[in-house]
C-alpha atoms as a PDB file:
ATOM      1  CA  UNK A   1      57.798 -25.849 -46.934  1.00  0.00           C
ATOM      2  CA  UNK A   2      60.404 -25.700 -44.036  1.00  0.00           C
ATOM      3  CA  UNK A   3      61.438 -22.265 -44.880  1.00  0.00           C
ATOM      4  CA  UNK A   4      63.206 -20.639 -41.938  1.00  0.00           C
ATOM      5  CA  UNK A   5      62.145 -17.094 -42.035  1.00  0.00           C
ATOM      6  CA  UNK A   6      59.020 -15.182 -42.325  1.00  0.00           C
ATOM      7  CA  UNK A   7      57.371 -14.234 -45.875  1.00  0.00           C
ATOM      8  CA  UNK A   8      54.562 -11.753 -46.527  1.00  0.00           C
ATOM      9  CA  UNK A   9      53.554 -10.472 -50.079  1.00  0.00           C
ATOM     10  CA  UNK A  10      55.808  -7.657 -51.743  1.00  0.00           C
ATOM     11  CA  UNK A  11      52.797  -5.526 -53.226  1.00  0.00           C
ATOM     12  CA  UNK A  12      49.220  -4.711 -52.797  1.00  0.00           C
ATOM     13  CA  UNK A  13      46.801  -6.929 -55.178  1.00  0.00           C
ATOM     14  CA  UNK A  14      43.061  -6.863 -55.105  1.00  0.00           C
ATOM     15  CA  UNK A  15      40.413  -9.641 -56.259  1.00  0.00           C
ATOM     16  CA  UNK A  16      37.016  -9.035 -56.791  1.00  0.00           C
ATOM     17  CA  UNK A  17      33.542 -11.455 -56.745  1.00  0.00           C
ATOM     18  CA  UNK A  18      30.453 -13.214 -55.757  1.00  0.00           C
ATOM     19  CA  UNK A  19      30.446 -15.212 -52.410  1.00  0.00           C
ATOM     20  CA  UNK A  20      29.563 -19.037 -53.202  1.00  0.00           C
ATOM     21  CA  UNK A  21      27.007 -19.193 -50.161  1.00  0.00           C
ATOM     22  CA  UNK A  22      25.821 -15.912 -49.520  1.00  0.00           C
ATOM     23  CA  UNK A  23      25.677 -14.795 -53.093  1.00  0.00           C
ATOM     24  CA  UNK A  24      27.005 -11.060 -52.596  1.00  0.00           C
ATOM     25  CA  UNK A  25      29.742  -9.330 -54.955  1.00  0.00           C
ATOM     26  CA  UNK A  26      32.749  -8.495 -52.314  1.00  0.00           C
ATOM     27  CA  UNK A  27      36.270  -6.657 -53.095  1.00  0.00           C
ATOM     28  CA  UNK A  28      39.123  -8.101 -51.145  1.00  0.00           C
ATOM     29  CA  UNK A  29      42.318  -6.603 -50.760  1.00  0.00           C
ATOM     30  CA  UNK A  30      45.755  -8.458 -49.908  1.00  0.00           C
ATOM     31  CA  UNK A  31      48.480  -6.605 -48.459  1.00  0.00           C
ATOM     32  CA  UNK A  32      52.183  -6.684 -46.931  1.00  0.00           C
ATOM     33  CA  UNK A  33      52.309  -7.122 -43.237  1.00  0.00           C
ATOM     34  CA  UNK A  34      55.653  -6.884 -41.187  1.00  0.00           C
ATOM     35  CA  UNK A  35      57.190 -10.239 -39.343  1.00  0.00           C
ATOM     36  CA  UNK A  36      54.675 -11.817 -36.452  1.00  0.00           C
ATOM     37  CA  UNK A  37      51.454 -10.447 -37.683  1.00  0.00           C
ATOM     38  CA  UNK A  38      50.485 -13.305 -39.165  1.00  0.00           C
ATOM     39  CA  UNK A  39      47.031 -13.182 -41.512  1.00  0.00           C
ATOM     40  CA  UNK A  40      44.597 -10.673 -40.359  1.00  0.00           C
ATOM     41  CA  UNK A  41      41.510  -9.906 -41.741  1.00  0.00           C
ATOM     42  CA  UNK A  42      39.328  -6.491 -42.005  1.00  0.00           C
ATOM     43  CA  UNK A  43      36.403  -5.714 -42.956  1.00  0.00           C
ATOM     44  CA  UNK A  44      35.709  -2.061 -44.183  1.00  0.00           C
ATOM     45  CA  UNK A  45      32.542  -1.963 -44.040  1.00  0.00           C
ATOM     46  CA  UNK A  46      32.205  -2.669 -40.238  1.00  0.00           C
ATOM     47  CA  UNK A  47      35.520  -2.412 -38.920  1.00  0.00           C
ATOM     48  CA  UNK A  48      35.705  -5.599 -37.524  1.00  0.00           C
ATOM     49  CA  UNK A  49      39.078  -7.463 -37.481  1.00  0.00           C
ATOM     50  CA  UNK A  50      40.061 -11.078 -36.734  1.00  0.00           C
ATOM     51  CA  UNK A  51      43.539 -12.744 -36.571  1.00  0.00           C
ATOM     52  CA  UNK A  52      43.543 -16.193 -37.878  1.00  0.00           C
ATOM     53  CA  UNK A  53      43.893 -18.486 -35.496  1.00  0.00           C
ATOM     54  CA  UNK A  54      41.820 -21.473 -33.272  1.00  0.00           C
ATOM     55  CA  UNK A  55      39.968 -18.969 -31.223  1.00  0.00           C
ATOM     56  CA  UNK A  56      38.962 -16.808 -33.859  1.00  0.00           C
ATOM     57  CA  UNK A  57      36.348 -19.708 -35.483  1.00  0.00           C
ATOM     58  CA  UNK A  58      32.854 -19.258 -35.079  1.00  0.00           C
ATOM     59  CA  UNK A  59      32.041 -22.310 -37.674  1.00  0.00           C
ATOM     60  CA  UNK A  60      33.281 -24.560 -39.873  1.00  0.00           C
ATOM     61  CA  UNK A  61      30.047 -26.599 -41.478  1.00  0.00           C
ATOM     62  CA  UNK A  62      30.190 -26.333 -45.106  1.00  0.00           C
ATOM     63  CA  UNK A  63      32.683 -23.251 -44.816  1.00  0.00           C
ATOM     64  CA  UNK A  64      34.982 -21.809 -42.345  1.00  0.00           C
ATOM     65  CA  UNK A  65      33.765 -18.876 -40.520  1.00  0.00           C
ATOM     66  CA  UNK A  66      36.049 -16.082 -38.519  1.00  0.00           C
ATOM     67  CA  UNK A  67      34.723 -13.570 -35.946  1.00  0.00           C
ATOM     68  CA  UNK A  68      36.048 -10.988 -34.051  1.00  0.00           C
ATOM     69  CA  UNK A  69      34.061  -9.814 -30.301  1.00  0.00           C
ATOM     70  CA  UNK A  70      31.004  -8.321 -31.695  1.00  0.00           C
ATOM     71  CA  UNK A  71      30.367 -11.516 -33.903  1.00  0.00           C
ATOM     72  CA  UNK A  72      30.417 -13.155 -37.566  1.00  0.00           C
ATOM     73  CA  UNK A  73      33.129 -10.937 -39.619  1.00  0.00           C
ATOM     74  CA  UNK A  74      34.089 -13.115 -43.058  1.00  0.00           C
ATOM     75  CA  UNK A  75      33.200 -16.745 -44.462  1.00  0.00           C
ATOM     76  CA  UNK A  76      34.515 -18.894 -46.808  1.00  0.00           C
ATOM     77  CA  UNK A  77      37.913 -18.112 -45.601  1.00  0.00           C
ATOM     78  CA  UNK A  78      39.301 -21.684 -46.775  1.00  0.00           C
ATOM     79  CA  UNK A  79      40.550 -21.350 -50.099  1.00  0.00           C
ATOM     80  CA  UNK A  80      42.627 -17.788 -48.967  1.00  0.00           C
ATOM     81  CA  UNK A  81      43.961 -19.633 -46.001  1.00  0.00           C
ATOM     82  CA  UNK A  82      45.178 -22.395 -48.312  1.00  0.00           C
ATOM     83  CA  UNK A  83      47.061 -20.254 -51.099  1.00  0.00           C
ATOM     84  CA  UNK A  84      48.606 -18.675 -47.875  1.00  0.00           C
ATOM     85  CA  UNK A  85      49.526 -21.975 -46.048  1.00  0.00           C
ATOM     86  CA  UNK A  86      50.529 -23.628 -49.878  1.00  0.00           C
ATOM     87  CA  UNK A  87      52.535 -21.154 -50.755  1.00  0.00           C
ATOM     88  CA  UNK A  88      54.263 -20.405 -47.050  1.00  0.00           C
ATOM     89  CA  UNK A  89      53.238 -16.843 -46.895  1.00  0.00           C
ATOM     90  CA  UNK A  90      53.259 -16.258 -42.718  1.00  0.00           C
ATOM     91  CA  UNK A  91      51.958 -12.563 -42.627  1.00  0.00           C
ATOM     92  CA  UNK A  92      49.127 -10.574 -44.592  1.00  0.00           C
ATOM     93  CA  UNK A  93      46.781  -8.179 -44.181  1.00  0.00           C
ATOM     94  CA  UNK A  94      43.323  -9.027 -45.967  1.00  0.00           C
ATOM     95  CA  UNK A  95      40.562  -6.483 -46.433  1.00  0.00           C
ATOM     96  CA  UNK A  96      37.219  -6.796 -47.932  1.00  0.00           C
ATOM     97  CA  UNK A  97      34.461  -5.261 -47.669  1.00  0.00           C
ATOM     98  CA  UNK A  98      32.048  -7.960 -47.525  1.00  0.00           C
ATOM     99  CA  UNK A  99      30.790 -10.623 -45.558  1.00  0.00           C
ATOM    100  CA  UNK A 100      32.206 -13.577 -47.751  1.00  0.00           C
ATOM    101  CA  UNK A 101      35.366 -13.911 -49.698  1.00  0.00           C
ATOM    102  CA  UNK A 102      34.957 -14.269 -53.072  1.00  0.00           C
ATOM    103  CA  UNK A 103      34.596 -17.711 -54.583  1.00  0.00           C
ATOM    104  CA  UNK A 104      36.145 -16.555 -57.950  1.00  0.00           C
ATOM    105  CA  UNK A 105      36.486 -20.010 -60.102  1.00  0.00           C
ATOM    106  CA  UNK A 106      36.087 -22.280 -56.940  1.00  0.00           C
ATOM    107  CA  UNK A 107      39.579 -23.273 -56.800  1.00  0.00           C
ATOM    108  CA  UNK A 108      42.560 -21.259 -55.419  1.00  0.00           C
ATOM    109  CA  UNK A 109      44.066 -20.537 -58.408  1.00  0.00           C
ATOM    110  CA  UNK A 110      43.466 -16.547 -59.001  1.00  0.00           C
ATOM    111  CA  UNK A 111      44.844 -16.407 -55.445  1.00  0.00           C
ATOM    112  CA  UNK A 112      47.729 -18.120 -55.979  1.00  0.00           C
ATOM    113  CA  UNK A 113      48.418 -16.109 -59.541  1.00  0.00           C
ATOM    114  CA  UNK A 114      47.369 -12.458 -57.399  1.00  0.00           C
ATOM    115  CA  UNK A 115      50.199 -13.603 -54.797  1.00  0.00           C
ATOM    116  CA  UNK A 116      52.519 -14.455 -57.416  1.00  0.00           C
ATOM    117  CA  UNK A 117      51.942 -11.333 -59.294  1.00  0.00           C
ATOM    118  CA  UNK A 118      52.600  -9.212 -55.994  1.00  0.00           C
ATOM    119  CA  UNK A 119      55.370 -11.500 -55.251  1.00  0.00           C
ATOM    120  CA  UNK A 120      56.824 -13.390 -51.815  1.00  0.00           C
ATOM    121  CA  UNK A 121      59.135 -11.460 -49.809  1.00  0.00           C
ATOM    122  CA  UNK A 122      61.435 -12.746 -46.189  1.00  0.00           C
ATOM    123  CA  UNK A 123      61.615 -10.725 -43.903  1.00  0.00           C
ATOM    124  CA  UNK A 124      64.593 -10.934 -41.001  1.00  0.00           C
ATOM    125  CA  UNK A 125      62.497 -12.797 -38.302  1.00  0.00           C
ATOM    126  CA  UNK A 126      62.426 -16.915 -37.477  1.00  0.00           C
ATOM    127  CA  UNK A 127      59.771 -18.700 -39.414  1.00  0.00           C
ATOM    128  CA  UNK A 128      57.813 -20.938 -36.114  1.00  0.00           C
ATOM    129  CA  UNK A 129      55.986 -23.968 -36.414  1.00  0.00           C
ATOM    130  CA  UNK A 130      53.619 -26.457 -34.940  1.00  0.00           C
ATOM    131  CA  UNK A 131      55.386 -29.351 -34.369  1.00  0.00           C
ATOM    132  CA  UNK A 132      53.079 -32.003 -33.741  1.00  0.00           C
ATOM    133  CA  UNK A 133      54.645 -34.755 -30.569  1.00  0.00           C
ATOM    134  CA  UNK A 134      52.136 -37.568 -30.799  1.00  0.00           C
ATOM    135  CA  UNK A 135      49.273 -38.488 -32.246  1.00  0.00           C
ATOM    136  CA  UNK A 136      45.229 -36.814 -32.245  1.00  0.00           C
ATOM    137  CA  UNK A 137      42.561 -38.166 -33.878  1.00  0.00           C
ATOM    138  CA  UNK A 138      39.077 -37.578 -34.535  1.00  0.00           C
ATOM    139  CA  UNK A 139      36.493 -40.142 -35.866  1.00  0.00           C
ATOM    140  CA  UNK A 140      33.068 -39.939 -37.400  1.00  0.00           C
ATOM    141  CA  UNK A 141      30.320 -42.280 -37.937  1.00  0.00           C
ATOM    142  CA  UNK A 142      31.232 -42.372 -41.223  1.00  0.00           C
ATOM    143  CA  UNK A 143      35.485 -41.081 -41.313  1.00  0.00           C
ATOM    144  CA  UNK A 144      38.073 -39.817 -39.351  1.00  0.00           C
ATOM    145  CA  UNK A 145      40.789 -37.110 -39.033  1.00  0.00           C
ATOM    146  CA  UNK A 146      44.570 -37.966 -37.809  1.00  0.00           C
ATOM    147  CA  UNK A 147      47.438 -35.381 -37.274  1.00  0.00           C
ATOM    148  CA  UNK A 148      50.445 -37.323 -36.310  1.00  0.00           C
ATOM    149  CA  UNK A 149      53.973 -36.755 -35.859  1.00  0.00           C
ATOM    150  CA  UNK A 150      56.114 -35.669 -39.235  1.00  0.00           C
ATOM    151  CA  UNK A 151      59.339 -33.875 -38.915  1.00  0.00           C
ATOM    152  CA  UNK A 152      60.029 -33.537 -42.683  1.00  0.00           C
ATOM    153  CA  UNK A 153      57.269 -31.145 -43.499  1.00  0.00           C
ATOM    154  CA  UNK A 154      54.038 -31.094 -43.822  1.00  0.00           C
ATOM    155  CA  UNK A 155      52.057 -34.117 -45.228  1.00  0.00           C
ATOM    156  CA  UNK A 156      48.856 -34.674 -46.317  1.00  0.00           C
ATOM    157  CA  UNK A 157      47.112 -38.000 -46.793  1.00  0.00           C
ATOM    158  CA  UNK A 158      43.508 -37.302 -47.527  1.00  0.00           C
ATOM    159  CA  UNK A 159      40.417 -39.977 -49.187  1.00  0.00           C
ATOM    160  CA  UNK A 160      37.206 -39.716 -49.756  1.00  0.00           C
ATOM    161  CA  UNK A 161      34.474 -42.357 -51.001  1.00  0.00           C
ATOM    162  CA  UNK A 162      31.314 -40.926 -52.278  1.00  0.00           C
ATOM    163  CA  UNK A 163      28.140 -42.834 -54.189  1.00  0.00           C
ATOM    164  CA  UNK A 164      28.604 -41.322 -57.433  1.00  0.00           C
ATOM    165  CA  UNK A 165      29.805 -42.880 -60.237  1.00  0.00           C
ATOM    166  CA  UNK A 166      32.337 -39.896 -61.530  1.00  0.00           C
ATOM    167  CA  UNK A 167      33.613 -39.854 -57.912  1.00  0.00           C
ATOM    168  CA  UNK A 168      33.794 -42.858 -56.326  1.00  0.00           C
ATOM    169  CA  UNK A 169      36.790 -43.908 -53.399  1.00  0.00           C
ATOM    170  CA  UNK A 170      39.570 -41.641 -55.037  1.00  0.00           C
ATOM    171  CA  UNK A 171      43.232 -41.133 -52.393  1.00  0.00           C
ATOM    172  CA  UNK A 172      45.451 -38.325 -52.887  1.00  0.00           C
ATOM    173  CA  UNK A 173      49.048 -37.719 -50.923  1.00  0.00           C
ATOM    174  CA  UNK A 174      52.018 -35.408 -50.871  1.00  0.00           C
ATOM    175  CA  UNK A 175      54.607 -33.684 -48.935  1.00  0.00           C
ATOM    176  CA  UNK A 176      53.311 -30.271 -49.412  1.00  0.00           C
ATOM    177  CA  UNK A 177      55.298 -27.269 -51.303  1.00  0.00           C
ATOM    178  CA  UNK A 178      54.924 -24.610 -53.293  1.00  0.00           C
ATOM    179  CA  UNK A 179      55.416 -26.372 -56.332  1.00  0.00           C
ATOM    180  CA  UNK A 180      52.985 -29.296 -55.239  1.00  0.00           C
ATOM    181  CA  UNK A 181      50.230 -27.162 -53.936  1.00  0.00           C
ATOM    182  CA  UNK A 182      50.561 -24.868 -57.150  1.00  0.00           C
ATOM    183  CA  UNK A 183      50.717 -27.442 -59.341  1.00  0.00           C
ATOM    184  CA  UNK A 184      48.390 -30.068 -58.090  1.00  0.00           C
ATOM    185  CA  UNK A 185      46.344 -28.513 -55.392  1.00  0.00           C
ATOM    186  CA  UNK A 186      45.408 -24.776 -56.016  1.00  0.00           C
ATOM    187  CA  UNK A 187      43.401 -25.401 -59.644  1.00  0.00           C
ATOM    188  CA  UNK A 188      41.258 -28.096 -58.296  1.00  0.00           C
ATOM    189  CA  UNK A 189      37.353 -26.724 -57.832  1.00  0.00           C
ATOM    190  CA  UNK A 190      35.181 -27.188 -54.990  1.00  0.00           C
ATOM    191  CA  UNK A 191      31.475 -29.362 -56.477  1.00  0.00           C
ATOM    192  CA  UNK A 192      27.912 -30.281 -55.305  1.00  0.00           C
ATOM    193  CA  UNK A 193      25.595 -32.002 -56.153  1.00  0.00           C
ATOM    194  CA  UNK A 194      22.010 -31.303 -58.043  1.00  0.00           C
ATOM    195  CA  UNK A 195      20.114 -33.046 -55.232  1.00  0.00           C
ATOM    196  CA  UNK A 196      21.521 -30.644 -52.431  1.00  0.00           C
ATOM    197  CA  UNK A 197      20.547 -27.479 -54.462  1.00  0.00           C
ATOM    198  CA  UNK A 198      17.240 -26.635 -53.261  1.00  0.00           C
ATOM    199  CA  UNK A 199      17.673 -27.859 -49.257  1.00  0.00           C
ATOM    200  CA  UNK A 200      21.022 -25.578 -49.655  1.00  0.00           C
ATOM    201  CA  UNK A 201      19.209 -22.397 -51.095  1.00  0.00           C
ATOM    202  CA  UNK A 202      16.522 -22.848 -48.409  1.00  0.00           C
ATOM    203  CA  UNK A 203      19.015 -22.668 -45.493  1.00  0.00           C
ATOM    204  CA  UNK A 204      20.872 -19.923 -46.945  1.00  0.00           C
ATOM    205  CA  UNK A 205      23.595 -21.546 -48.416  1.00  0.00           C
ATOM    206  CA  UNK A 206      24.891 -21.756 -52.424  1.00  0.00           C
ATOM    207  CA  UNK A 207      23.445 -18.705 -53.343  1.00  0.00           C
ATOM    208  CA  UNK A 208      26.043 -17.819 -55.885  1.00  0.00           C
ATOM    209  CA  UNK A 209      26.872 -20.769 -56.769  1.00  0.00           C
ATOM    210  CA  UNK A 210      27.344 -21.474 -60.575  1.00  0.00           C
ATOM    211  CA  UNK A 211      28.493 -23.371 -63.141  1.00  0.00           C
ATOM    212  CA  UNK A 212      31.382 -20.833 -63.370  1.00  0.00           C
ATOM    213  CA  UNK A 213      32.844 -21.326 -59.998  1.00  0.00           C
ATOM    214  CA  UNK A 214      31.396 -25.115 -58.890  1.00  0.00           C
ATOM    215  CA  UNK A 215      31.904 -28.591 -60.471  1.00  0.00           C
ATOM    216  CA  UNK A 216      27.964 -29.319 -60.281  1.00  0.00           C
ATOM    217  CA  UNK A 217      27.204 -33.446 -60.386  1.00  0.00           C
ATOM    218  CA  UNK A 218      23.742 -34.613 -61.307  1.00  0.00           C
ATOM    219  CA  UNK A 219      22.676 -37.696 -61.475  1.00  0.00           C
ATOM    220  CA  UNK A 220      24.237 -38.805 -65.090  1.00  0.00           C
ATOM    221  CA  UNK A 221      27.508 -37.491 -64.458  1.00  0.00           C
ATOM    222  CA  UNK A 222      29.387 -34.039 -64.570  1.00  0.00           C
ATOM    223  CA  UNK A 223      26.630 -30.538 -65.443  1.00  0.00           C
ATOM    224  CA  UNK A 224      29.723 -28.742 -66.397  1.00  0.00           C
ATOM    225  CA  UNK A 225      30.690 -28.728 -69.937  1.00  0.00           C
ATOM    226  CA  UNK A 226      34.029 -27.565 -69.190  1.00  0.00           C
ATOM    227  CA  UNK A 227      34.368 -31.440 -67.930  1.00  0.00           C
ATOM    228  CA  UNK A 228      37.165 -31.323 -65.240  1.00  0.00           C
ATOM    229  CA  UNK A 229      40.907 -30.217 -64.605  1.00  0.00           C
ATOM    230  CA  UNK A 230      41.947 -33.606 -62.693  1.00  0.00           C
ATOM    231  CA  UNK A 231      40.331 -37.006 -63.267  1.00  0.00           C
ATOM    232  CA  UNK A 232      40.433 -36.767 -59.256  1.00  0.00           C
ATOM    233  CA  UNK A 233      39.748 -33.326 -59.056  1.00  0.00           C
ATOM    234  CA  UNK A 234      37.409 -33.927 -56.124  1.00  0.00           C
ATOM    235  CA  UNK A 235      39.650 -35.607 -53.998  1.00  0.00           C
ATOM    236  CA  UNK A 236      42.581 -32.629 -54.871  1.00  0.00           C
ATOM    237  CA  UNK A 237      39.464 -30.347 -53.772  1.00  0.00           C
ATOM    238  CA  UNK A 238      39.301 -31.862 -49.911  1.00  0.00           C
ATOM    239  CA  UNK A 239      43.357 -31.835 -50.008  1.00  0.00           C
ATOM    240  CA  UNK A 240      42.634 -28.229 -50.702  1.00  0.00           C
ATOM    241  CA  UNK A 241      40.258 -27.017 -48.238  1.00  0.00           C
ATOM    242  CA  UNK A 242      42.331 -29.371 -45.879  1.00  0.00           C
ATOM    243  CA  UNK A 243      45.344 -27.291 -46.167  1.00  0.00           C
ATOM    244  CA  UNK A 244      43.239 -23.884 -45.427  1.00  0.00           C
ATOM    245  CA  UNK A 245      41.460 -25.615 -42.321  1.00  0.00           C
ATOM    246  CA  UNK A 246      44.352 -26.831 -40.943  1.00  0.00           C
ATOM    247  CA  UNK A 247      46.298 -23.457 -40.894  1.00  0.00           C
ATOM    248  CA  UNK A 248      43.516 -22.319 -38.510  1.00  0.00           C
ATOM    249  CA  UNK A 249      46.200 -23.363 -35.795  1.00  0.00           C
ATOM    250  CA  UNK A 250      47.596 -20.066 -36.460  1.00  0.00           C
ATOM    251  CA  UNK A 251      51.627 -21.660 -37.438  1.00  0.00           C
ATOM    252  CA  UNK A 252      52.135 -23.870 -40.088  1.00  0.00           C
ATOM    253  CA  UNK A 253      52.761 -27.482 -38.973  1.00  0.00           C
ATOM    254  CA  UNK A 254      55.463 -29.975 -38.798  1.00  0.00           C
ATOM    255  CA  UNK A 255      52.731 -32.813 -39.472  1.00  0.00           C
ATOM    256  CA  UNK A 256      51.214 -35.784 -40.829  1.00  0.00           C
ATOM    257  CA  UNK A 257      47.300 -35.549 -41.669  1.00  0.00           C
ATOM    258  CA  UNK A 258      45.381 -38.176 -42.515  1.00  0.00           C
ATOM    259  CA  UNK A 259      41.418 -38.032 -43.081  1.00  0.00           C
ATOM    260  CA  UNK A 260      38.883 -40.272 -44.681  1.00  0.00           C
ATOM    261  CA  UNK A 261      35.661 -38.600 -45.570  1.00  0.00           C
ATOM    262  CA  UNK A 262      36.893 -35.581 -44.431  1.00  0.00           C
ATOM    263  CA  UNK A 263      35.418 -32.027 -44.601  1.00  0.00           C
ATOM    264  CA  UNK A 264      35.442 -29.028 -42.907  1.00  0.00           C
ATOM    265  CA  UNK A 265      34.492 -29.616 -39.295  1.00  0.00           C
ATOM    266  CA  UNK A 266      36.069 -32.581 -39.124  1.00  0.00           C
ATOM    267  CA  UNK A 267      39.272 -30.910 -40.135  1.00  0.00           C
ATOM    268  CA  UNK A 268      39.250 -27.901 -37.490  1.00  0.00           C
ATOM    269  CA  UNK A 269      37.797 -30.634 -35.270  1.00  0.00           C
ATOM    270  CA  UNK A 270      41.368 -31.831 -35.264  1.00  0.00           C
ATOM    271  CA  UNK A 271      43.368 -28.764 -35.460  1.00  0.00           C
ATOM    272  CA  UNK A 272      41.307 -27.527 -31.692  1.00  0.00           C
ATOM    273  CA  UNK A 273      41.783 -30.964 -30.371  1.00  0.00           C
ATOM    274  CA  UNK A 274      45.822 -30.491 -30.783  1.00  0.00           C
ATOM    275  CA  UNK A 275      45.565 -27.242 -29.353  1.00  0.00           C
ATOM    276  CA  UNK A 276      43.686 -28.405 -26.115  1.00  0.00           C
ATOM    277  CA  UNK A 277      45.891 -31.008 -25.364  1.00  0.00           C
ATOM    278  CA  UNK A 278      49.791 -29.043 -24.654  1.00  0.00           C
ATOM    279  CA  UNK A 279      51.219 -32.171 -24.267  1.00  0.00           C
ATOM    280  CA  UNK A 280      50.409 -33.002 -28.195  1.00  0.00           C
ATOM    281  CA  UNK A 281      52.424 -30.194 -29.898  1.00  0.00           C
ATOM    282  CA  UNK A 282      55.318 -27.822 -29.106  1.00  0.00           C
ATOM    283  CA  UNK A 283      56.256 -24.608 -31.291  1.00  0.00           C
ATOM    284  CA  UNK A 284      59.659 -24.721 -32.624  1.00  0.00           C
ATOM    285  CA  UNK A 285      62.022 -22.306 -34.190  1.00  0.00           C
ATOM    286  CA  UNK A 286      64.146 -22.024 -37.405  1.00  0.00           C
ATOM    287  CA  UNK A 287      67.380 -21.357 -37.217  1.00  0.00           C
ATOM    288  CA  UNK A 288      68.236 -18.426 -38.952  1.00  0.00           C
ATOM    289  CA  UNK A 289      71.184 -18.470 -40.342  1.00  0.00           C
ATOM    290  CA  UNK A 290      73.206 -14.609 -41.671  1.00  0.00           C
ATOM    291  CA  UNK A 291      72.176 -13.428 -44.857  1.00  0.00           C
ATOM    292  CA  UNK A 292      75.690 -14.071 -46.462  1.00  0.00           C
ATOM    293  CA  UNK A 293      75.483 -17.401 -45.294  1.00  0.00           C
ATOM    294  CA  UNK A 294      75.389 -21.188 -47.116  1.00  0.00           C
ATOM    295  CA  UNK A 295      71.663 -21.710 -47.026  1.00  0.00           C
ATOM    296  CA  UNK A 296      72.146 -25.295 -46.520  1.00  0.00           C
ATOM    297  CA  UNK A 297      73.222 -24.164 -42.565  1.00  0.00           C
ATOM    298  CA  UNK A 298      69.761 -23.290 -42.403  1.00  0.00           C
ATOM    299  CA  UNK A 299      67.254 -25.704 -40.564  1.00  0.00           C
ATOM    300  CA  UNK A 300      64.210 -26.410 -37.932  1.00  0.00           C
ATOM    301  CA  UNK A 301      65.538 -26.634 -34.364  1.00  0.00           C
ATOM    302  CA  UNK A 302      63.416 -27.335 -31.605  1.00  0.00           C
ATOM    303  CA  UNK A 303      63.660 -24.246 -29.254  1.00  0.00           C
ATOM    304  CA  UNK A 304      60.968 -23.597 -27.138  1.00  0.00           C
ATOM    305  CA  UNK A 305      59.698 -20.447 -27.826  1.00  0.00           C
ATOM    306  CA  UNK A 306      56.774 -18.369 -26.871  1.00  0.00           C
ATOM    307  CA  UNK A 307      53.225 -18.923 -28.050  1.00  0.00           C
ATOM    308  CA  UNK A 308      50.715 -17.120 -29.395  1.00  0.00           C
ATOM    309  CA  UNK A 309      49.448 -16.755 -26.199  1.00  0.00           C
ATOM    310  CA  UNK A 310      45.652 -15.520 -27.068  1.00  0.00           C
ATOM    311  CA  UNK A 311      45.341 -18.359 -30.261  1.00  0.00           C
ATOM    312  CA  UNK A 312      46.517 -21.275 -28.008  1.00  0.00           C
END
């Protein structure tokens, strides 16, 4: 993941589907963007845009939310935001012309095979990062949420502990990549449970949700017949979305996160408690080394550089 310059997609690919909460069919579009844009979303149907980053979340309950000035402009951001962060893409433009990204199989695995398809491109300028200095943590009644300091990459130590017998306490950790978070990560579907159907549909939530594109638990075990892709699927699932909330900082990290019972709030609970606190992180530089040179003279220096001033 410590790649030291700035990728974006090489082609236009489009996806197409229902939104998990809201239950409406949405087109989404992702695109090249050139060096420092970072991911930007549109929608064409209103014309609202919103750059990733801290300032740009409205809510992150049961999904993340982004909004530009005039309000709410796309949900259910998460699993987009972790193909991007998994796969180090810095720069994208995504439009869609809906107010939900499409939930697709409930995993991120059509976005990661859309992005391969289109391919991963550098361009010329220094890949930054988040490089987290000390230690911020956020606790629960029932969990808590650490980033800590992790100059090697970005790791991710995530557990969860439900009362369900085909969950249970399951732990899942790795030094994130490409080939990690494509392999291990990206298939792994998000899941509910029966009970939480019909309070969900009456708040407006899980609309379109289906067997297709949700593991569904009832009380006997797993609806699906499909059965699952991971014994610990669920636990992948959380190491998932955790990857897409935490690249709400707007850079990926130099980091170490840690959660137990974890979800989304809890997650950009963390990554806007970093952000407040400018003694907690600093944004460092690659060093870029000349196009003919030996890549191994490339690395991550720490060279104070200028923020995103707006996102932090």
């Amino acid at each position: 993941m410590n790649a030291v310059r700035q990728t974006t997609i090489g082609d236009v690919v489009t996806l197409q589907g229902v939104g998990v909460h809201s239950g409406k069919e949405a087109r989404l579009s992702i695109a090249p963007a050139t060096a420092d844009t970072g991911i930007v979303f549109r929608r064409s149907d209103s014309s609202q845009s919103v750059r990733v980053g801290r300032r740009a979340v409205r809510g992150s309950d049961l999904a993340t939310v982004l909004r530009d000035e005039s309000g709410p402009a796309v949900s259910t951001v998460e699993h987009l935001l972790a193909c991007f962060s998994g796969l180090g893409i810095d720069n994208a433009h995504v439009e869609i012309d809906g107010p939900e990204v499409p939930i697709l199989d409930g995993s991120a695995d059509m976005f990661v095979s859309a992005v391969d398809e289109a391919g991963i491109v550098e361009t010329d300028a220094a890949r930054r990062y988040l490089r987290v200095l000390k230690t911020i943590r956020i606790e629960t009644e029932q969990g808590f949420g650490e980033l800590s300091p992790y100059d090697a990459g970005f790791r991710l130590e995530v557990e969860i502990d439900f009362a369900h017998a085909a969950i249970g306490r399951q732990r899942y950790a790795a030094t994130l990549s490409p080939g990690v978070f494509r392999k291990e990560l990206a298939p792994a579907r998000t899941f509910g449970f029966v009970s939480d159907v019909e309070r969900l549909w009456q708040a407006g939530y899980a609309l379109g949700a289906s067997l297709d594109n949700t593991i569904c638990l009832g009380e006997d075990g797993i609806v699906n017949d499909t059965g699952l892709r991971f014994s610990d699927e669920f636990v992948r699932h959380k190491a998932l979305d955790a990857v897409g909330d935490l690249s709400l900082g707007g850079l990926p990290m130099l980091a170490r996160y840690r959660s137990y019972k974890g979800g989304h709030k809890l997650n950009f609970a963390v990554v806007d408690a970093l952000l407040s606190d400018r003694s907690a992180y600093e944004i460092v530089e690659a060093r870029v080394p000349a196009r003919r040179s030996v890549r191994s003279d490339a690395g991550i220096i720490a060279v104070a550089v200028p923020a995103f001033a707006p996102e932090f």
